[in-house]
PDB file of N, CA and C in Angstrom:
ATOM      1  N   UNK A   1     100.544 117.664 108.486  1.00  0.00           N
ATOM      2  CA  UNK A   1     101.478 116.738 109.056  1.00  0.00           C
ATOM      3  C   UNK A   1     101.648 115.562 108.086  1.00  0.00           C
ATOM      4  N   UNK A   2     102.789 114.719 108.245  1.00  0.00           N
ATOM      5  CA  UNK A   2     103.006 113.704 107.241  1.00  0.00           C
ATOM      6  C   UNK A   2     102.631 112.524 108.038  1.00  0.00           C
ATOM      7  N   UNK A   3     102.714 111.316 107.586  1.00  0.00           N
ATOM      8  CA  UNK A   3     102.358 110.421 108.529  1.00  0.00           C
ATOM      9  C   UNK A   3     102.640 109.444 107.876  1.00  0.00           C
ATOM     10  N   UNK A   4     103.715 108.401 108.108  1.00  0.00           N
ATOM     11  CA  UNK A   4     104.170 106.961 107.462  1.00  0.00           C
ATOM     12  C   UNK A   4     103.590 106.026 108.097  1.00  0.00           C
ATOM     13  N   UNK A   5     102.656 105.142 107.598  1.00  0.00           N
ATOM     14  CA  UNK A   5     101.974 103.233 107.811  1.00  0.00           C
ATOM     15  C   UNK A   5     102.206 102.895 107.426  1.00  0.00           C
ATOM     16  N   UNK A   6     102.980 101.699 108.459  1.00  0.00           N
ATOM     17  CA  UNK A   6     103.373 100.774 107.699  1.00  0.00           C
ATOM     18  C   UNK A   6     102.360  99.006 107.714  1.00  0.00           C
ATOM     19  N   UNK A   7     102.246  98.452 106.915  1.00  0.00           N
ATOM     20  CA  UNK A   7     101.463  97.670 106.489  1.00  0.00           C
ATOM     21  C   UNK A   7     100.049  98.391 105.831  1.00  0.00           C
ATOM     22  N   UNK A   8     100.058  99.026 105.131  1.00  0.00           N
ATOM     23  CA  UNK A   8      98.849  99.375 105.065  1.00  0.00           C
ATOM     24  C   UNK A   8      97.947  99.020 104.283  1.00  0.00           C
ATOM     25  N   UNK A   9      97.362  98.034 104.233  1.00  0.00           N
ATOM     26  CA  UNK A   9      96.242  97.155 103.863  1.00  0.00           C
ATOM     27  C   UNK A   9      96.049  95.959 105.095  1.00  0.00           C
ATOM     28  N   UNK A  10      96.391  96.240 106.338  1.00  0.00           N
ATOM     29  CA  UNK A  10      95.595  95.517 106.906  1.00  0.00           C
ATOM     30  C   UNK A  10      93.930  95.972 107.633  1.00  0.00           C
ATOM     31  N   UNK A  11      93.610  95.705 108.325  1.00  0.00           N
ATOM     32  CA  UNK A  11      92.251  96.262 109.218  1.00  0.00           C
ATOM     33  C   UNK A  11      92.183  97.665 109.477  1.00  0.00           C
ATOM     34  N   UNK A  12      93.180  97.543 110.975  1.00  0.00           N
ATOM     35  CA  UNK A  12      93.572  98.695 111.551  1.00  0.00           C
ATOM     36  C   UNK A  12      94.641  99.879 110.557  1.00  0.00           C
ATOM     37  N   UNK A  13      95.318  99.855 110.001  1.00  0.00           N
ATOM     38  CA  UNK A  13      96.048 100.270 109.403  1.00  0.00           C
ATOM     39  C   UNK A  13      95.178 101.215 108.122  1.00  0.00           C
ATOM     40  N   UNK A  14      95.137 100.446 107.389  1.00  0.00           N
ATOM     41  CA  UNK A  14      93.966 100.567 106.619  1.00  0.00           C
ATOM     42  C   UNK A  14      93.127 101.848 107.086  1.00  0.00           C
ATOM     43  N   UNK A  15      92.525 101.870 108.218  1.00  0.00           N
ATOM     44  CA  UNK A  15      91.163 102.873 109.018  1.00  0.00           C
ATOM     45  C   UNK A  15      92.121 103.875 109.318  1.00  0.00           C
ATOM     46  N   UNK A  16      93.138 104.132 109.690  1.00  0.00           N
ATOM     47  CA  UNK A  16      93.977 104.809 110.435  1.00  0.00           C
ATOM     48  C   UNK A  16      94.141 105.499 109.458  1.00  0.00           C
ATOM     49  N   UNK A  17      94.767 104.977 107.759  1.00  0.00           N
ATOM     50  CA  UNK A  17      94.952 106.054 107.177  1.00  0.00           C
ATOM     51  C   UNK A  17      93.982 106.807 106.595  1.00  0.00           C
ATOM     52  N   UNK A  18      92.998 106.646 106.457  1.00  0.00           N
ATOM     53  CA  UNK A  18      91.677 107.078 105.911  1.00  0.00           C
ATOM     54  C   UNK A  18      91.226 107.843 107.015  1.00  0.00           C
ATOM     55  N   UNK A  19      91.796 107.911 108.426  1.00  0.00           N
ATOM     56  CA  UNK A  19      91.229 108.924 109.704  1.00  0.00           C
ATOM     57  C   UNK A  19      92.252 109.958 109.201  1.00  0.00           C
ATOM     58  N   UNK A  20      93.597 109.809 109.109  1.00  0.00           N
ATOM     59  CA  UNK A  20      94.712 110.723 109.233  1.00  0.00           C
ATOM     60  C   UNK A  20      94.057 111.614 107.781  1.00  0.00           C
ATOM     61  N   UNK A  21      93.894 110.613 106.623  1.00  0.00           N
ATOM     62  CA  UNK A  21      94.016 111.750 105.273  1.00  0.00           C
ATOM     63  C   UNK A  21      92.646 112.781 105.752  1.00  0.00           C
ATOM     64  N   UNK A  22      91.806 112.052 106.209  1.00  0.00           N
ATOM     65  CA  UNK A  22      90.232 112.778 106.197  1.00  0.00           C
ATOM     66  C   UNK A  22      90.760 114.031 107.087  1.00  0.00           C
ATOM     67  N   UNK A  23      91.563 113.728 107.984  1.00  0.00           N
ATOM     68  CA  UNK A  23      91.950 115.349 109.037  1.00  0.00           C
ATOM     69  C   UNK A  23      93.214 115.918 108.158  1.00  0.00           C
ATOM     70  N   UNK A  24      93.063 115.694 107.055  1.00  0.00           N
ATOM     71  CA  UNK A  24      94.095 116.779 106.287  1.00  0.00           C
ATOM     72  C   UNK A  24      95.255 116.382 106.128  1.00  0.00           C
ATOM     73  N   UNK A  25      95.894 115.350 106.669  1.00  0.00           N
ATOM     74  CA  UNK A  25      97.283 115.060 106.390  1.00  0.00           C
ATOM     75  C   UNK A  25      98.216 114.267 105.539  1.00  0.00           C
ATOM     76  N   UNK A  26      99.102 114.565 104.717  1.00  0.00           N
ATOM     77  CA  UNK A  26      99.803 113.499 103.811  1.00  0.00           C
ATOM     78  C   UNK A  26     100.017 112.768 104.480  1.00  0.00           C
ATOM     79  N   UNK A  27      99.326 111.054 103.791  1.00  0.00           N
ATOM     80  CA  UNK A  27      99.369 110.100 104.037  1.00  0.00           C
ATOM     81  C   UNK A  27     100.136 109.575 102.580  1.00  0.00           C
ATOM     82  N   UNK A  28     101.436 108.328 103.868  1.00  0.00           N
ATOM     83  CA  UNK A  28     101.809 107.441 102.729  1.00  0.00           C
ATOM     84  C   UNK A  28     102.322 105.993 103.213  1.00  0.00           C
ATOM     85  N   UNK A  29     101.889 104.901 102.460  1.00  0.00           N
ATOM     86  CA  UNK A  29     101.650 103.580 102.956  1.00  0.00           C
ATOM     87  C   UNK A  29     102.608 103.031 102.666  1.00  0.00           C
ATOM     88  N   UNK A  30     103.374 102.510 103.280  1.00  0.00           N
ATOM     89  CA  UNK A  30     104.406 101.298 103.137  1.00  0.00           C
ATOM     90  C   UNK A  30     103.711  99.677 103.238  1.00  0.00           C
ATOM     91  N   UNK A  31     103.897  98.958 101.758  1.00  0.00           N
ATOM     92  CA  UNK A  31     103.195  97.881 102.211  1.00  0.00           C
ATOM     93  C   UNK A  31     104.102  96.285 101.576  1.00  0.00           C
ATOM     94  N   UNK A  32     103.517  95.596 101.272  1.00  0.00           N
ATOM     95  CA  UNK A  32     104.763  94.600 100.686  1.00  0.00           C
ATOM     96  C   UNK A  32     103.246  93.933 100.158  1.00  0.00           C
ATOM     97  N   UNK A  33     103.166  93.754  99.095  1.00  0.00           N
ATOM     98  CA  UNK A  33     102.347  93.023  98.002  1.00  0.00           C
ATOM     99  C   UNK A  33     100.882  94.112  97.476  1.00  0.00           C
ATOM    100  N   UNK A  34     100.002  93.566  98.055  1.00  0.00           N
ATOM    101  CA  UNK A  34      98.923  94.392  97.022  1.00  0.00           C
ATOM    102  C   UNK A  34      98.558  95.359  97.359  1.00  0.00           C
ATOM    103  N   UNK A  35      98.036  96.255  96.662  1.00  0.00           N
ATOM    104  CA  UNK A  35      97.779  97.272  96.700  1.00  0.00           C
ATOM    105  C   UNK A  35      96.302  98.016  96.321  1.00  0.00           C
ATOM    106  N   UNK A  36      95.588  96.870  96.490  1.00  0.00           N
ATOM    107  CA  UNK A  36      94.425  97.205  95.951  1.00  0.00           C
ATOM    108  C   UNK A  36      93.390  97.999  97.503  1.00  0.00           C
ATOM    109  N   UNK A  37      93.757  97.788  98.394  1.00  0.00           N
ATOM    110  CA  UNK A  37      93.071  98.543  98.951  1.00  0.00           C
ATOM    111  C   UNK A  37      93.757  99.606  99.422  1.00  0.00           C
ATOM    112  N   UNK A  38      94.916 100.351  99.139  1.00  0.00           N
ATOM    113  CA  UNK A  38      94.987 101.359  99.228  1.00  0.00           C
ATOM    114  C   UNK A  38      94.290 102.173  98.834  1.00  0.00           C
ATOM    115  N   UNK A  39      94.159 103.710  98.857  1.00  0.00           N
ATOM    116  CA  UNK A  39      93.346 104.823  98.590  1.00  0.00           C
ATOM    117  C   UNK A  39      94.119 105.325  97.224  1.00  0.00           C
ATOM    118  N   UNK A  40      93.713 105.498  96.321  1.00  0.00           N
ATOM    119  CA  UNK A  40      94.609 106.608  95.182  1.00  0.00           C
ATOM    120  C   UNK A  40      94.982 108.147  95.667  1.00  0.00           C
ATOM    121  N   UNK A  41      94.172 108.580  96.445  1.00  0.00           N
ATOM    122  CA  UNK A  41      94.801 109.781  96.869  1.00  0.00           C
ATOM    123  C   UNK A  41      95.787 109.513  98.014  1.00  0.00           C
ATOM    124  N   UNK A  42      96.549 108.536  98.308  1.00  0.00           N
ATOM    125  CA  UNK A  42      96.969 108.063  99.052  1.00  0.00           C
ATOM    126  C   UNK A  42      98.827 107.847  98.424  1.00  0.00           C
ATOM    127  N   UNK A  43      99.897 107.971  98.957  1.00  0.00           N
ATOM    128  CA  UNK A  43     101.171 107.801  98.334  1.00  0.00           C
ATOM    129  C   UNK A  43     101.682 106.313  99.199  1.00  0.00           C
ATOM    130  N   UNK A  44     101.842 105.778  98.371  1.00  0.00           N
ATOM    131  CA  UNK A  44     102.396 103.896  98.055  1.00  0.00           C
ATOM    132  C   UNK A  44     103.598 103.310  97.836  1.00  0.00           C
ATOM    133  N   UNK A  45     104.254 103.139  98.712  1.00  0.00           N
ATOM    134  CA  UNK A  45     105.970 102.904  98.752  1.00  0.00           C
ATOM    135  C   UNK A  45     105.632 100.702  98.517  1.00  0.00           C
ATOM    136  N   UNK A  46     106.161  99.731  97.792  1.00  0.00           N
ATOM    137  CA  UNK A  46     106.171  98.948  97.578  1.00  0.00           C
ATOM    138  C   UNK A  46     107.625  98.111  98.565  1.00  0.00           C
ATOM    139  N   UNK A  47     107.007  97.871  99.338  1.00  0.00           N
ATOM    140  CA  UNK A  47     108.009  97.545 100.791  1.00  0.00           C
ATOM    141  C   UNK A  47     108.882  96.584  99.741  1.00  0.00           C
ATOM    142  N   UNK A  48     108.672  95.480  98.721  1.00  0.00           N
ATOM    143  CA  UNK A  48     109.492  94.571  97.601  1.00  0.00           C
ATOM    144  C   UNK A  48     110.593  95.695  97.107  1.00  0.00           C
ATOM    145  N   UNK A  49     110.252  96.876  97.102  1.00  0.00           N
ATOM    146  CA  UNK A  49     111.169  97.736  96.189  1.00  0.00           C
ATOM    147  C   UNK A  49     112.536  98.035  97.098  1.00  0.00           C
ATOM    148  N   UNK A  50     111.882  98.199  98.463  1.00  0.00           N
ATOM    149  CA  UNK A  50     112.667  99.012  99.864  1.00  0.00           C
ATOM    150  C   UNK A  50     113.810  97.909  99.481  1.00  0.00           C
ATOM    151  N   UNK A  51     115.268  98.619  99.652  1.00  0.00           N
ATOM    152  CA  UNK A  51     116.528  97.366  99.700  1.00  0.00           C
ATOM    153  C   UNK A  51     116.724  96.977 101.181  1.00  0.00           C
ATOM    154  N   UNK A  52     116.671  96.132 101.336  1.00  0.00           N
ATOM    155  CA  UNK A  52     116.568  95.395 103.039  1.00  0.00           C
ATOM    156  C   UNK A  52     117.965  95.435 103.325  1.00  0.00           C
TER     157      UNK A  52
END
């Protein structure tokens, strides 16, 4: 299954995707600034990039 979060570097968000990838599923984070706690096996959309 695929699964889009958005904010993902907060708390909850964050745990959620690390539950979803661990049960097998493409995970990918929509976030707006850093990116350091995302996962590398993880796919990273830069919410700054998204055209509003």
């Amino acid at each position: 299954m695929k699964i889009l979060i958005t904010g993902g570097t907060t708390f909850v968000s964050k745990y959620s995707a690390e539950y979803f990838f661990a049960k097998g599923n493409d995970v990918t984070v929509i976030n707006r600034g850093s990116r350091t706690q995302v996962k590398p096996y993880m796919q990273y959309i830069d919410n700054y990039l998204v055209k509003q």
